[in-house]
Each structure stands twice: as structure tokens, then as C-alpha cells.
N, C-alpha and C. Protein backbone atom coordinates (compact mmCIF):
# COMPACT_ATOMS: atom_id res chain seq x y z
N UNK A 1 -22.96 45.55 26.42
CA UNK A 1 -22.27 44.26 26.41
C UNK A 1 -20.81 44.47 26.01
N UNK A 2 -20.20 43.99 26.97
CA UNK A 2 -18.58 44.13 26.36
C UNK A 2 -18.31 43.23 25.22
N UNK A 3 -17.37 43.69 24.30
CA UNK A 3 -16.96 43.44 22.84
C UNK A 3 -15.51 42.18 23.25
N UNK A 4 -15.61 41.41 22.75
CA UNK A 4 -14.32 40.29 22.49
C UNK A 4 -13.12 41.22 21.91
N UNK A 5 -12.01 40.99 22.90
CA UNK A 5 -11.13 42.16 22.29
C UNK A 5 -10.64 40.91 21.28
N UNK A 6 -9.68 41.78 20.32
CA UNK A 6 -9.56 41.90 19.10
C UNK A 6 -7.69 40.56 19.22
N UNK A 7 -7.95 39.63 18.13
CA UNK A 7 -6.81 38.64 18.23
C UNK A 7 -5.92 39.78 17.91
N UNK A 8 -4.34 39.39 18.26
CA UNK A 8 -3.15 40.35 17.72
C UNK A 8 -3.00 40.45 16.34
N UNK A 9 -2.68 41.12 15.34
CA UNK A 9 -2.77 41.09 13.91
C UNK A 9 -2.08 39.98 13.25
N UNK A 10 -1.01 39.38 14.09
CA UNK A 10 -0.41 37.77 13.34
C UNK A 10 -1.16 36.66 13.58
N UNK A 11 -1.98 36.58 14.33
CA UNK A 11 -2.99 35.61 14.87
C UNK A 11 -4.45 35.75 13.38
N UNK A 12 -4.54 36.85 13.51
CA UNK A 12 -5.51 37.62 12.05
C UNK A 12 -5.09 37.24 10.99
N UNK A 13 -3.97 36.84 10.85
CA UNK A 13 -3.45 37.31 9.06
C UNK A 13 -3.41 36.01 9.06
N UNK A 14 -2.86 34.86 9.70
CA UNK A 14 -2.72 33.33 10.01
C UNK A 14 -4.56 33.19 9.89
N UNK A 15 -4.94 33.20 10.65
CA UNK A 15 -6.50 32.49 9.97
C UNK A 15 -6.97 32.79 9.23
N UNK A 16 -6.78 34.15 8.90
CA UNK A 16 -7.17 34.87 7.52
C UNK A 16 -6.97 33.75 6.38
N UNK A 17 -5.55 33.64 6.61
CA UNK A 17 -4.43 33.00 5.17
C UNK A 17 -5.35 31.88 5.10
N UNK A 18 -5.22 30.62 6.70
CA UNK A 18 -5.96 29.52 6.30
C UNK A 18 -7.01 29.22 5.66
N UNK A 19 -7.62 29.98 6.45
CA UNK A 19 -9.52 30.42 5.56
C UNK A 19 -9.46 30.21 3.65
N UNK A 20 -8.42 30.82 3.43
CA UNK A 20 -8.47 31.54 2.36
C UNK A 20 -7.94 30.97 1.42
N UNK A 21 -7.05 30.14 1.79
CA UNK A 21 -6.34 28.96 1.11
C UNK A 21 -7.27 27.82 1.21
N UNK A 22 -8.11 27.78 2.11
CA UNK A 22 -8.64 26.30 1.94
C UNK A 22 -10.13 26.42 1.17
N UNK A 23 -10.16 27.67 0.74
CA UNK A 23 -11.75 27.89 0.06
C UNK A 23 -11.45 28.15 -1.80
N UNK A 24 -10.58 29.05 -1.70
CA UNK A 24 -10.23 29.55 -2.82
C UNK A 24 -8.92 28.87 -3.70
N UNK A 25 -7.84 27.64 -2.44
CA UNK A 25 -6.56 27.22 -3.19
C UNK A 25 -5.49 28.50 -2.55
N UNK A 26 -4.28 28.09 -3.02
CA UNK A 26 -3.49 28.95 -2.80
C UNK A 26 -2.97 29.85 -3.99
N UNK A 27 -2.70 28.75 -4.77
CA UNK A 27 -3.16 29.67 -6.48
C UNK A 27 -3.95 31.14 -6.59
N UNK A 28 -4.79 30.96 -6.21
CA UNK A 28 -5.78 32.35 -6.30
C UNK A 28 -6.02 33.32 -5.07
N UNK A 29 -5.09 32.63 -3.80
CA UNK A 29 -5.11 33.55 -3.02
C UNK A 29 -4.43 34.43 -2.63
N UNK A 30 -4.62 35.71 -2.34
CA UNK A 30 -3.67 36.72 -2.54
C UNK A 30 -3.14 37.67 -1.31
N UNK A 31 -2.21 38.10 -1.17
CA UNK A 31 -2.00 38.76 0.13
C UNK A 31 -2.61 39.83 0.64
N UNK A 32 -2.99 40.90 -0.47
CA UNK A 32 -4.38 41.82 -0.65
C UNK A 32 -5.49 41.45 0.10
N UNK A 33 -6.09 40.08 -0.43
CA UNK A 33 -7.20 39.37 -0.06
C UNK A 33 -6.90 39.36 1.55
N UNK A 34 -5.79 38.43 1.76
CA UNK A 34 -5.55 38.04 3.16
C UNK A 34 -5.95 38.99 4.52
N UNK A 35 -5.23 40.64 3.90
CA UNK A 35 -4.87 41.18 4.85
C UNK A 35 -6.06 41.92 5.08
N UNK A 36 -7.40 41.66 3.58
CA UNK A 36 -8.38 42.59 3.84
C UNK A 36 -9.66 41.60 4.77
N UNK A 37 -9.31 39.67 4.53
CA UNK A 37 -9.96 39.03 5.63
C UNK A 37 -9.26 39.71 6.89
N UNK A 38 -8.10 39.80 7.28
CA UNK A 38 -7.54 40.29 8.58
C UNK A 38 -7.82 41.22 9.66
N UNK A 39 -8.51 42.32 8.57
CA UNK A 39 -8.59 43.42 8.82
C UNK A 39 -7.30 44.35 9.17
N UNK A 40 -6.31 44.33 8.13
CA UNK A 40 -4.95 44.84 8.08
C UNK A 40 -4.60 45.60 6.97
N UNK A 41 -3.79 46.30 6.58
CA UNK A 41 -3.20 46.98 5.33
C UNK A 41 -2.30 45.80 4.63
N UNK A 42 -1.96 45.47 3.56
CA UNK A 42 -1.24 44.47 3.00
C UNK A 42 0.00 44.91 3.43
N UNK A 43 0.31 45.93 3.71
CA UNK A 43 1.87 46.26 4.38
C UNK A 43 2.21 45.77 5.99
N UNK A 44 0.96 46.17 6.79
CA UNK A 44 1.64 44.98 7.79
C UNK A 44 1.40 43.83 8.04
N UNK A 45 0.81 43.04 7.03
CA UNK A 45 1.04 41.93 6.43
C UNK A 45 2.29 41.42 6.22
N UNK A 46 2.97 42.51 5.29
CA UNK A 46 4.52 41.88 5.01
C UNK A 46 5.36 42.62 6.09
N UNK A 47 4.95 42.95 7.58
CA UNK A 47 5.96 43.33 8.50
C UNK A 47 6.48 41.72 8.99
N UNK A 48 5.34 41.04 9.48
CA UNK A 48 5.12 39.93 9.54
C UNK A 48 5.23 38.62 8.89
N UNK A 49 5.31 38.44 7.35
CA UNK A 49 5.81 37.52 6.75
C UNK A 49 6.35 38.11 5.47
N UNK A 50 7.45 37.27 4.91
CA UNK A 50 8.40 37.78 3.60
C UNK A 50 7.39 37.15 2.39
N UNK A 51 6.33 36.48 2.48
CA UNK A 51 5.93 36.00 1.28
C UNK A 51 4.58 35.10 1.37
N UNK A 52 3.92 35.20 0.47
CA UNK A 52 2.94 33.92 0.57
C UNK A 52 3.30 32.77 1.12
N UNK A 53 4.03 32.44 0.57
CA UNK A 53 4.80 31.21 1.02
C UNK A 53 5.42 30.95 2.29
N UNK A 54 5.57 31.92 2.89
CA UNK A 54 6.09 31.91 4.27
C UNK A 54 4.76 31.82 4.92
N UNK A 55 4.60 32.68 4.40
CA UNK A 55 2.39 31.99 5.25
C UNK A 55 1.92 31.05 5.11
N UNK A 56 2.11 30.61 4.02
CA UNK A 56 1.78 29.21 3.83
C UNK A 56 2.21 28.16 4.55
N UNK A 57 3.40 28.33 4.76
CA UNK A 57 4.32 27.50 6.14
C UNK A 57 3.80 27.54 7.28
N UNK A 58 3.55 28.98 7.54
CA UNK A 58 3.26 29.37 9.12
C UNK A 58 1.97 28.45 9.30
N UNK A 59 1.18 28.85 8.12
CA UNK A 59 -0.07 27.94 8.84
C UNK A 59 -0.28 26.64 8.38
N UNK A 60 0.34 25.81 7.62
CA UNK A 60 1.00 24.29 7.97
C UNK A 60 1.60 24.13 9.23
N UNK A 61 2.50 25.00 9.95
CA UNK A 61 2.63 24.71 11.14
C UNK A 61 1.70 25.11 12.68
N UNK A 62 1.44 25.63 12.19
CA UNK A 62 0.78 26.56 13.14
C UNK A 62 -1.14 26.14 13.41
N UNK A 63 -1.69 25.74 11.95
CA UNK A 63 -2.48 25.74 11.99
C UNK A 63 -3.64 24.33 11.42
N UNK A 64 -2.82 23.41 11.27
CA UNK A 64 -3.10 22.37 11.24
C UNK A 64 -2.11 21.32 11.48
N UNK A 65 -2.81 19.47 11.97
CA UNK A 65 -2.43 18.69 12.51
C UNK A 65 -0.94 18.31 12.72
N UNK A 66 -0.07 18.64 13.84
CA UNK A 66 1.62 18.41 13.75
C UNK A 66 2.19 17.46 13.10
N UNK A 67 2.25 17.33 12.02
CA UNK A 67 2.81 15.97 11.05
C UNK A 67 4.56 16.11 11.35
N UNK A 68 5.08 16.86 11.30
CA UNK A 68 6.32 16.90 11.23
C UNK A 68 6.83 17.29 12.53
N UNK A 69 6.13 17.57 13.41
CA UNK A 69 6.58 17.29 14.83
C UNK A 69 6.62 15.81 15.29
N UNK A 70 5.10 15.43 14.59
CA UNK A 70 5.46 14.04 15.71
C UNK A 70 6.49 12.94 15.10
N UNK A 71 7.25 13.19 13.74
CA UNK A 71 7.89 12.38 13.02
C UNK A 71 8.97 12.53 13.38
N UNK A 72 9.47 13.99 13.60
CA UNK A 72 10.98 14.08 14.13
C UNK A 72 11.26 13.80 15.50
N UNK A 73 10.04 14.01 16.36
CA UNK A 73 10.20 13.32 18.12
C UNK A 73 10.13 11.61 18.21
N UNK A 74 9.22 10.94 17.37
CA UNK A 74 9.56 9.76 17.34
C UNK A 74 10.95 8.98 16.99
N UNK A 75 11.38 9.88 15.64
CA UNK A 75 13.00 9.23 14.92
C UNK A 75 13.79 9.70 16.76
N UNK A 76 12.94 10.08 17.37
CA UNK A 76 14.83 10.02 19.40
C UNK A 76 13.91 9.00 19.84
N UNK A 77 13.01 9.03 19.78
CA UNK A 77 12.13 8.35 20.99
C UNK A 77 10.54 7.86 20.61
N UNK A 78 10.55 6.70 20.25
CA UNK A 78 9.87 6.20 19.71
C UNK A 78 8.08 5.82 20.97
N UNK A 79 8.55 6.75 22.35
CA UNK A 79 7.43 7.31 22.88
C UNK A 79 7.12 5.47 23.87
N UNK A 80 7.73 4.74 23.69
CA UNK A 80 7.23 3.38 24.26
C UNK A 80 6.13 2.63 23.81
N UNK A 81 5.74 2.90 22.99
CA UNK A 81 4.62 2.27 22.23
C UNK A 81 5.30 1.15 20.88
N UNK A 82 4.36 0.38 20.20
CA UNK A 82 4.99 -0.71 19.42
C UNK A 82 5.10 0.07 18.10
N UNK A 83 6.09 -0.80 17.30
CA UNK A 83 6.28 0.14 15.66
C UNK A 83 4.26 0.40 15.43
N UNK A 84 3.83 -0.53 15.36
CA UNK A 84 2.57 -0.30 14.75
C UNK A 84 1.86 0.42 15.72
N UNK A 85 1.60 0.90 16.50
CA UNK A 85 0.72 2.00 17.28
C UNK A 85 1.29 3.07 16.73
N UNK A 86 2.71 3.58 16.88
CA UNK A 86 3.54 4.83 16.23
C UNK A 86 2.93 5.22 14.90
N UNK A 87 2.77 4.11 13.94
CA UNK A 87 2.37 4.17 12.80
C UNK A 87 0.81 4.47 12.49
N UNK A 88 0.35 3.78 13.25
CA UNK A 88 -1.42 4.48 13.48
C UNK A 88 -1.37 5.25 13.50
N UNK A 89 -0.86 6.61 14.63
CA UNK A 89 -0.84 7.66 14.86
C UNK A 89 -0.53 8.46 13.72
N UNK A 90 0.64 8.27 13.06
CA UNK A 90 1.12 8.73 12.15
C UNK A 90 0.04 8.61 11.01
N UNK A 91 -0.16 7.80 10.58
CA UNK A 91 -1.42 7.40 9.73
C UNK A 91 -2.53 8.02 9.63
N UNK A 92 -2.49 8.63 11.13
CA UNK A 92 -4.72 8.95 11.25
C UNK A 92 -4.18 10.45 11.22
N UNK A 93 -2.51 11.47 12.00
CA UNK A 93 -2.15 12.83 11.59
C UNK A 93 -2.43 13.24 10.21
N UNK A 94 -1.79 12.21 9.75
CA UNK A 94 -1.02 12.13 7.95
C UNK A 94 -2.28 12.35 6.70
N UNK A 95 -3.37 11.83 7.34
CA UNK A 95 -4.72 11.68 6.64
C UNK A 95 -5.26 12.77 6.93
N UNK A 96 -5.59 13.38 8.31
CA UNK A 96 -6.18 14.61 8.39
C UNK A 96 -5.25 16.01 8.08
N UNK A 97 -3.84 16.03 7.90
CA UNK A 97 -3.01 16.87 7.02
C UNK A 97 -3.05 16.59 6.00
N UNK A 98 -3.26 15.59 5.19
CA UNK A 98 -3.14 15.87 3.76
C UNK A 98 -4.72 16.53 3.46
N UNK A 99 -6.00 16.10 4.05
CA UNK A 99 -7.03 16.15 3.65
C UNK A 99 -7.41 18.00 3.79
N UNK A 100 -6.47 18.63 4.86
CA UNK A 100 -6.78 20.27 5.24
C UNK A 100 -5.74 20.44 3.60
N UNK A 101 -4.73 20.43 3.47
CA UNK A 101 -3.77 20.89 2.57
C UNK A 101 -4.00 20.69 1.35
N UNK A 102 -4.73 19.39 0.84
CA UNK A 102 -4.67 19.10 -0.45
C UNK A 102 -5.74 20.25 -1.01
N UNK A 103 -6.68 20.84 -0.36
CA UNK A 103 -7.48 21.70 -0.95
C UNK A 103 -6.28 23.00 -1.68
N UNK A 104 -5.69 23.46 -0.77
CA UNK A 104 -4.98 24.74 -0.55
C UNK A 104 -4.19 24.59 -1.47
N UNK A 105 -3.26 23.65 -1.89
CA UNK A 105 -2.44 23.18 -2.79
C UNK A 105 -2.78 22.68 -4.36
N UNK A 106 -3.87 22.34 -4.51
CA UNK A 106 -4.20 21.59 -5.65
C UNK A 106 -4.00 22.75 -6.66
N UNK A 107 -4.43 23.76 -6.58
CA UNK A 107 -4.75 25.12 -7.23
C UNK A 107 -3.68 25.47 -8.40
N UNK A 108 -2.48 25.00 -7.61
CA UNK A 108 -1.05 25.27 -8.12
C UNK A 108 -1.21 24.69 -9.25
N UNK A 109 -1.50 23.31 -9.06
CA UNK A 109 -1.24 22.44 -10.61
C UNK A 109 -1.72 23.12 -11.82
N UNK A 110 -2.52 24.03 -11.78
CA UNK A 110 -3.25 24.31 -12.95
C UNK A 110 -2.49 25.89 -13.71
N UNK A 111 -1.32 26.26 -12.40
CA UNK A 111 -1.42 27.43 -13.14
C UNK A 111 0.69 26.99 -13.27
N UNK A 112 1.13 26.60 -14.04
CA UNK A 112 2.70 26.13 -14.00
C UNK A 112 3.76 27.00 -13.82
N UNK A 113 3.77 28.17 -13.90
CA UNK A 113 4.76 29.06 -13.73
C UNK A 113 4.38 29.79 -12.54
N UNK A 114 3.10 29.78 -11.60
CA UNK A 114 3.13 30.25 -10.92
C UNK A 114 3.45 28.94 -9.30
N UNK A 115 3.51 27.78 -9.81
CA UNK A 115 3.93 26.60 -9.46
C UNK A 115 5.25 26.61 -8.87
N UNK A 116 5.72 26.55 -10.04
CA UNK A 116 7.34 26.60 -10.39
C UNK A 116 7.88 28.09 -9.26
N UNK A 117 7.14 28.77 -9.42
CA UNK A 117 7.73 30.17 -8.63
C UNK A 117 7.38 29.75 -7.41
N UNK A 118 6.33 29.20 -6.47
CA UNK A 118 6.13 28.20 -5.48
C UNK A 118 7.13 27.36 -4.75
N UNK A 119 7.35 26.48 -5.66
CA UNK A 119 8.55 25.57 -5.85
C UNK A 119 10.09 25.90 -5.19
N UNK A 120 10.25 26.80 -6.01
CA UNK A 120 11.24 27.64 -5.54
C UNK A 120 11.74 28.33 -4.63
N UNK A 121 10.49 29.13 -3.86
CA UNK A 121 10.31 29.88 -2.89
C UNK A 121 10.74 29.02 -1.70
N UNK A 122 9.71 27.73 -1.66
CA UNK A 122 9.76 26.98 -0.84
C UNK A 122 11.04 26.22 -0.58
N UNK A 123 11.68 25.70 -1.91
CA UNK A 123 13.20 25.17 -1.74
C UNK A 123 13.89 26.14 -0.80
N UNK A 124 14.02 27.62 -0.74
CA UNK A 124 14.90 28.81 -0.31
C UNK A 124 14.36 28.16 1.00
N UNK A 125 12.99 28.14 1.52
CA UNK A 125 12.30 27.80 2.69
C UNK A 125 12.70 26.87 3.28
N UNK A 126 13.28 26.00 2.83
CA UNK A 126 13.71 24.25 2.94
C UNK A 126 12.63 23.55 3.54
N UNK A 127 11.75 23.90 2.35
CA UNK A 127 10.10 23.15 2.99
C UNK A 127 9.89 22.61 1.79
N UNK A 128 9.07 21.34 1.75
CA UNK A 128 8.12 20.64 0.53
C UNK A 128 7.23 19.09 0.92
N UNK A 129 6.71 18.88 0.08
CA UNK A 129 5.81 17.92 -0.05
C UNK A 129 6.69 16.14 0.50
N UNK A 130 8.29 16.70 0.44
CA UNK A 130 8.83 15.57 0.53
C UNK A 130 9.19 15.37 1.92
N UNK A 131 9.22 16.03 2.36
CA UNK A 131 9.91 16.11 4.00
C UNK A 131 9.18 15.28 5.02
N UNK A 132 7.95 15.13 5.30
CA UNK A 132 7.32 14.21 5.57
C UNK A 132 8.11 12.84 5.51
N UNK A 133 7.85 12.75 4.07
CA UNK A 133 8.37 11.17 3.71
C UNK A 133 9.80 11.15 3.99
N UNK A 134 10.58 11.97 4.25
CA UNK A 134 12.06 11.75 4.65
C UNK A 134 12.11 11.44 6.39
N UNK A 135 11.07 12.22 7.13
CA UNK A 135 10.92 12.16 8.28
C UNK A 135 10.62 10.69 8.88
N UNK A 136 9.42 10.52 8.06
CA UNK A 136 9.44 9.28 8.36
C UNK A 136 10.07 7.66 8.22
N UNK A 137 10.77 8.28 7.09
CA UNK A 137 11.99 7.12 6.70
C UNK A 137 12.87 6.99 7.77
N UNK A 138 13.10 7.97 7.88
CA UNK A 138 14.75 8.29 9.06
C UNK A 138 13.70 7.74 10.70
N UNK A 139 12.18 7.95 11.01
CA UNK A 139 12.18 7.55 12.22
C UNK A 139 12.23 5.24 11.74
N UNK A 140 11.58 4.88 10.56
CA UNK A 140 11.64 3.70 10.15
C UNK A 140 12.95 3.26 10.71
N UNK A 141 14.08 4.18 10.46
CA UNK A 141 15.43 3.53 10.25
C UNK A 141 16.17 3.54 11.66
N UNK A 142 15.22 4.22 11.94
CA UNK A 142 15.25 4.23 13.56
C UNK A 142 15.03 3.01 14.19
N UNK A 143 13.80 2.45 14.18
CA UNK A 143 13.18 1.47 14.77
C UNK A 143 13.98 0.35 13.50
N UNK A 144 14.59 0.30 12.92
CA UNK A 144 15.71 -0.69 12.33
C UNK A 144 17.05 -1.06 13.04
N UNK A 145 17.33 -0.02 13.27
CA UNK A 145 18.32 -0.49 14.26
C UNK A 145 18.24 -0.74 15.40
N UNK A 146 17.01 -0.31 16.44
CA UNK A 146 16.51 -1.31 17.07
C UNK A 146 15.82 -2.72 17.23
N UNK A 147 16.21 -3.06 15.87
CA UNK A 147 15.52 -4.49 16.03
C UNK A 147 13.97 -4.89 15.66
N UNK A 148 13.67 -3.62 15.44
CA UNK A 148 12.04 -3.70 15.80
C UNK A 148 10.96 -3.52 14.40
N UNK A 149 12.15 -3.23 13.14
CA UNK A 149 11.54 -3.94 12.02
C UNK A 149 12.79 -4.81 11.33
N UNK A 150 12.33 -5.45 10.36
CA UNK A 150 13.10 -6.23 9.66
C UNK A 150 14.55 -5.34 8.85
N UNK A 151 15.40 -6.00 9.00
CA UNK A 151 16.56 -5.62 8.76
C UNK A 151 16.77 -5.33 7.04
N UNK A 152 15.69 -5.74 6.38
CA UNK A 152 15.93 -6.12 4.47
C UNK A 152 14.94 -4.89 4.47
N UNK A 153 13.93 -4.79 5.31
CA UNK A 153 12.96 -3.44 4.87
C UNK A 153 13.15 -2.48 4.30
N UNK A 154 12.83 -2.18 3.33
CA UNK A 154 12.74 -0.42 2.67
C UNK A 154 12.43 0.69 3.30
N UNK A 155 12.96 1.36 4.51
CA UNK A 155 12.51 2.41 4.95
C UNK A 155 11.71 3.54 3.94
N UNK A 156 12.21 4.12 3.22
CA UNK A 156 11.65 5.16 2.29
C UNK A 156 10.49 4.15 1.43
N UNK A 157 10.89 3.08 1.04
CA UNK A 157 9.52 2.72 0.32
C UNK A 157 8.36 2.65 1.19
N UNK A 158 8.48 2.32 2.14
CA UNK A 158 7.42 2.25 3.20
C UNK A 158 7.23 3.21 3.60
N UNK A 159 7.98 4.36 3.86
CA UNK A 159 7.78 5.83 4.17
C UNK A 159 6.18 6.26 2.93
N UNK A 160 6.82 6.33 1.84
CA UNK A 160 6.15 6.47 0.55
C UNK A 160 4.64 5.88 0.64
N UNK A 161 4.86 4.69 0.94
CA UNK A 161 3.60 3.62 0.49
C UNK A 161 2.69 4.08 1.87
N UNK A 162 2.63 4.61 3.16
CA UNK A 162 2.28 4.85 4.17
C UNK A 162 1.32 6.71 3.85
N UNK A 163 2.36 7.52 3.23
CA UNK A 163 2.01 8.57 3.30
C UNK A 163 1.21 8.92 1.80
N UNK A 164 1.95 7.99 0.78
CA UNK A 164 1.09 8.09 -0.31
C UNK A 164 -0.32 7.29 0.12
N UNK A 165 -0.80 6.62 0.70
CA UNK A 165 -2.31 6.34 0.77
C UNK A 165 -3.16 7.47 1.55
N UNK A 166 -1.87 8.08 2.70
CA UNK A 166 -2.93 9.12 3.17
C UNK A 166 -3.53 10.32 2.02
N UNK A 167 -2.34 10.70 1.14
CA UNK A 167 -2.60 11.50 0.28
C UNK A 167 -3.48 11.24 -0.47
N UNK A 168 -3.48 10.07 -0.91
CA UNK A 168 -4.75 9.74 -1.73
C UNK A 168 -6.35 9.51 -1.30
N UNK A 169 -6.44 9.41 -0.09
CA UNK A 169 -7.58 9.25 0.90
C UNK A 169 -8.27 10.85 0.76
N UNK A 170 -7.22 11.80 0.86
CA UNK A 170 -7.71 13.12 0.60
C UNK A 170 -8.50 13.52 -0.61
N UNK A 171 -8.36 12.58 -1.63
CA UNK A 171 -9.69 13.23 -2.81
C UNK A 171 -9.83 12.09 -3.33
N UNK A 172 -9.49 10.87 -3.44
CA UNK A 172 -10.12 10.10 -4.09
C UNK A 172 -11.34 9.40 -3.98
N UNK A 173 -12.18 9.81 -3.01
CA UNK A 173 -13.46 9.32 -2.85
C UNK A 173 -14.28 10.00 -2.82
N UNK A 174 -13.61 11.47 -3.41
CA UNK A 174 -15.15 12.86 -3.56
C UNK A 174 -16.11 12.65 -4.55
N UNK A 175 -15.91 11.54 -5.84
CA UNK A 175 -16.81 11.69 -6.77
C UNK A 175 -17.82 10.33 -6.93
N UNK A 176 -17.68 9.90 -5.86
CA UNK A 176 -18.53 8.25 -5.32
C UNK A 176 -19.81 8.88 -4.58
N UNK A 177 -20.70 8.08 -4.40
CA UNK A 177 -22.20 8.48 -4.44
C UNK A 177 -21.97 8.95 -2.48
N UNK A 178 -21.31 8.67 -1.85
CA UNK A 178 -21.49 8.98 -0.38
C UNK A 178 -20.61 10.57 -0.45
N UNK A 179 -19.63 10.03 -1.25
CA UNK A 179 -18.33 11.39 -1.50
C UNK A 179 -17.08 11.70 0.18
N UNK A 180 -17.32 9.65 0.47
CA UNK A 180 -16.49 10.06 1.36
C UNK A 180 -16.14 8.23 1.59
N UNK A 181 -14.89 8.18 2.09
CA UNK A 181 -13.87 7.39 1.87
C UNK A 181 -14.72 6.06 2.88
N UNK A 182 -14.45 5.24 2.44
CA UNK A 182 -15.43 3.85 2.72
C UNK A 182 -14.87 3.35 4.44
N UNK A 183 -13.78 4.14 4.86
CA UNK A 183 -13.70 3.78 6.22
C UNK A 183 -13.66 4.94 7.10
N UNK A 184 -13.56 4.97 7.95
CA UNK A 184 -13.81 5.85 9.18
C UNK A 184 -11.80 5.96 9.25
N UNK A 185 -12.02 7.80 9.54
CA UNK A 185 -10.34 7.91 9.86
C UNK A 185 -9.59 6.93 10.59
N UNK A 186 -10.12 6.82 12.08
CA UNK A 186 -9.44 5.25 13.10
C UNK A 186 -9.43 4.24 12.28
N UNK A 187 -10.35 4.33 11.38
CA UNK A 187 -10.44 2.54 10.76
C UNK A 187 -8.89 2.18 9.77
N UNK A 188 -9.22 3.70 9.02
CA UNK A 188 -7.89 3.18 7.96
C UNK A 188 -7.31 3.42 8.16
N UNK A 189 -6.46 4.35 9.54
CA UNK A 189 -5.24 4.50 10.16
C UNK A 189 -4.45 3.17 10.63
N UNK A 190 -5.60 2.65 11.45
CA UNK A 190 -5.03 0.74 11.65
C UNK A 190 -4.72 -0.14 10.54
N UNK A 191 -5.92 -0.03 9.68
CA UNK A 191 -5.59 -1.05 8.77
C UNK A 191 -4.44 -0.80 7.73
N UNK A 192 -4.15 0.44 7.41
CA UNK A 192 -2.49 0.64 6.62
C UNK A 192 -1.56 0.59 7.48
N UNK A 193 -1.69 0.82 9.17
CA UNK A 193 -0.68 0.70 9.75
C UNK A 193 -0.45 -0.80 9.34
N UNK A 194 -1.84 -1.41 9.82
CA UNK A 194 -1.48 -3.20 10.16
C UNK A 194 -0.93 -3.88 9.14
N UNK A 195 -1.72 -3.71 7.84
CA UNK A 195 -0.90 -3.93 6.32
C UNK A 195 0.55 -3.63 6.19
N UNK A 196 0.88 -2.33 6.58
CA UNK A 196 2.77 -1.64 6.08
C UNK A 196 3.21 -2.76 7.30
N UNK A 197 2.99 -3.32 8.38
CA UNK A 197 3.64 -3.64 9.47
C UNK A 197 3.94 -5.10 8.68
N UNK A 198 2.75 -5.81 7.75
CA UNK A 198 3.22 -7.02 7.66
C UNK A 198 3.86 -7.16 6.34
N UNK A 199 4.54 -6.11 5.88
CA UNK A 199 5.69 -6.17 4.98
C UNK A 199 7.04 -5.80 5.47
N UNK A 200 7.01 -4.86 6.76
CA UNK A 200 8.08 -4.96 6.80
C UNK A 200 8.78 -5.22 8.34
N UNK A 201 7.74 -6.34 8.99
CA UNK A 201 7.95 -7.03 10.49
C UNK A 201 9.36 -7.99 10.13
């Protein structure tokens, strides 16, 4: 029987990483570890990326739901659809990215200096937890000057209030007797779209 040839070693070290971050946190996962899921030497590991953290990027982009693609293509072109369909979409991405990430990430909180060194890395990266919510402010302010939300609206608060519920959808219903969030992804993608729409129509 012929054998499945073998993914290229950056394709390896990328699912490796994901795997590995989403079981263990990113906190405790290590590039050692990574490259020995990979089946690689930890050295060409780092031919391929400068840091955990650069892996960590790669497979936020690479390897789960495009949150920050579809935010910066909407702020040109809002695709012909109404503010509130845009925002569904955004809503039901935003929920299934926070819900892959928040595992991978949580890890950090517990250990602070290795946080902080995180933190940092990522600033050099010009990546973070906030960019999202800037993305989506700037496409809000978009559809403001078209007319197509209210002129007094809070872009960034609504940015905030939109992406902070997805975030919170990601663990706040693990310790309830079902251990899973009382609506169906489509369901609460509409209904925060439909809610944020009638504050700031």
C-alpha cells in the first residue's frame, strides 16, 4: 500500500504548534515539544520561525477562523450586504476565534513574567488581543460615514461590546450543567448583531 507522502516541515511544525497550544495552553508549550510533535529537530524549527510567538501568529493566521481578514476587507467594502448581516458574520467568526484561542491563551495568566515576556514579543510583532477591536471600529466608522449607522454612535464602544460578548461566550458557560452556551453559534451571532444594531441605527 502506498504511504501518504509526508506534509512539508512548516505545514508540521504549524499543526504541531496548534495541537499543542490548544491542549496544553501556550504557557506550557514549548518549541522542543513542538518540533518533537513535528517530527523535526528544534533547530529547524527556528529556520522557520524567530519565536514562539511568531508561531503563535502563524497559526492565528493560518490556522484558524479569518477574523482580521474579514474586518480589514469590509472597513473598503462593506461586500453589499446591510450593517447588520456584516455584523452577524463578524459575530458567528469572532465567537468561533475566540472559542479556538481562549484555550491557548488562558495559560499565560497564571504564569506573569512569562506573560509580560509574551506581551512584549508580540508588541515587536505588532500583534494583540486589541487589534480586532480596532479593526472593527475603523470598519463601524466606515459604515458612519456612509450614512448607514447613526452619526452620535460609539464606534469603539460598540467595537468592544460586540467582540467582548464573543469573548465571553468562549468560557463562560463551561461550568453549567449542559457546559455549553444556551444558544446555538447562528443564534447568538444574530441576536448581538440585532441588539448592537439597535443602539447604534
Amino acid at each position: 500500500m502506498d504511504q501518504k507522502p509526508q506534509q512539508p516541515t512548516r505545514t508540521r511544525i504549524i499543526d504541531a504548534a496548534r495541537d499543542l497550544m490548544h491542549t496544553a495552553g501556550l504557557a506550557r508549550t514549548t518549541t522542543k515539544e513542538i518540533a518533537r510533535a513535528a517530527g523535526c529537530s528544534e533547530a529547524a524549527l527556528y529556520k522557520y520561525f524567530s519565536s514562539k510567538e511568531e508561531l503563535f501568529v502563524t497559526v492565528l493566521n493560518e490556522r484558524l477562523p479569518r477574523l482580521g481578514d474579514l474586518l480589514g476587507t469590509l472597513a473598503v467594502d462593506p461586500k453589499g450586504r446591510t450593517v447588520e448581516e456584516n455584523l452577524v458574520e463578524i459575530a458567528r467568526r469572532a465567537a468561533l476565534f475566540y472559542e479556538q484561542t481562549f484555550p491557548m491563551a488562558a495559560s499565560l495568566y497564571a504564569e506573569p513574567q512569562l506573560k509580560a515576556r509574551h506581551e512584549e514579543i508580540m508588541r515587536g510583532l505588532g500583534r494583540g488581543p486589541h487589534m480586532p477591536i480596532e479593526g472593527l471600529a475603523e470598519y463601524l466608522r466606515a459604515e458612519q460615514q456612509h450614512g448607514r449607522i447613526a452619526a452620535d454612535a460609539d464606534p469603539l464602544a460598540a467595537a468592544s461590546l460586540l467582540l467582548g460578548a464573543c469573548v465571553h461566550r468562549a468560557f463562560a458557560w463551561e461550568m453549567t450543567p449542559g457546559g455549553k452556551p444556551p444558544q446555538d453559534l447562528d443564534a447568538f451571532a444574530r441576536s448581538i448583531a440585532r441588539t448592537l444594531m439597535a443602539g447604534i441605527s
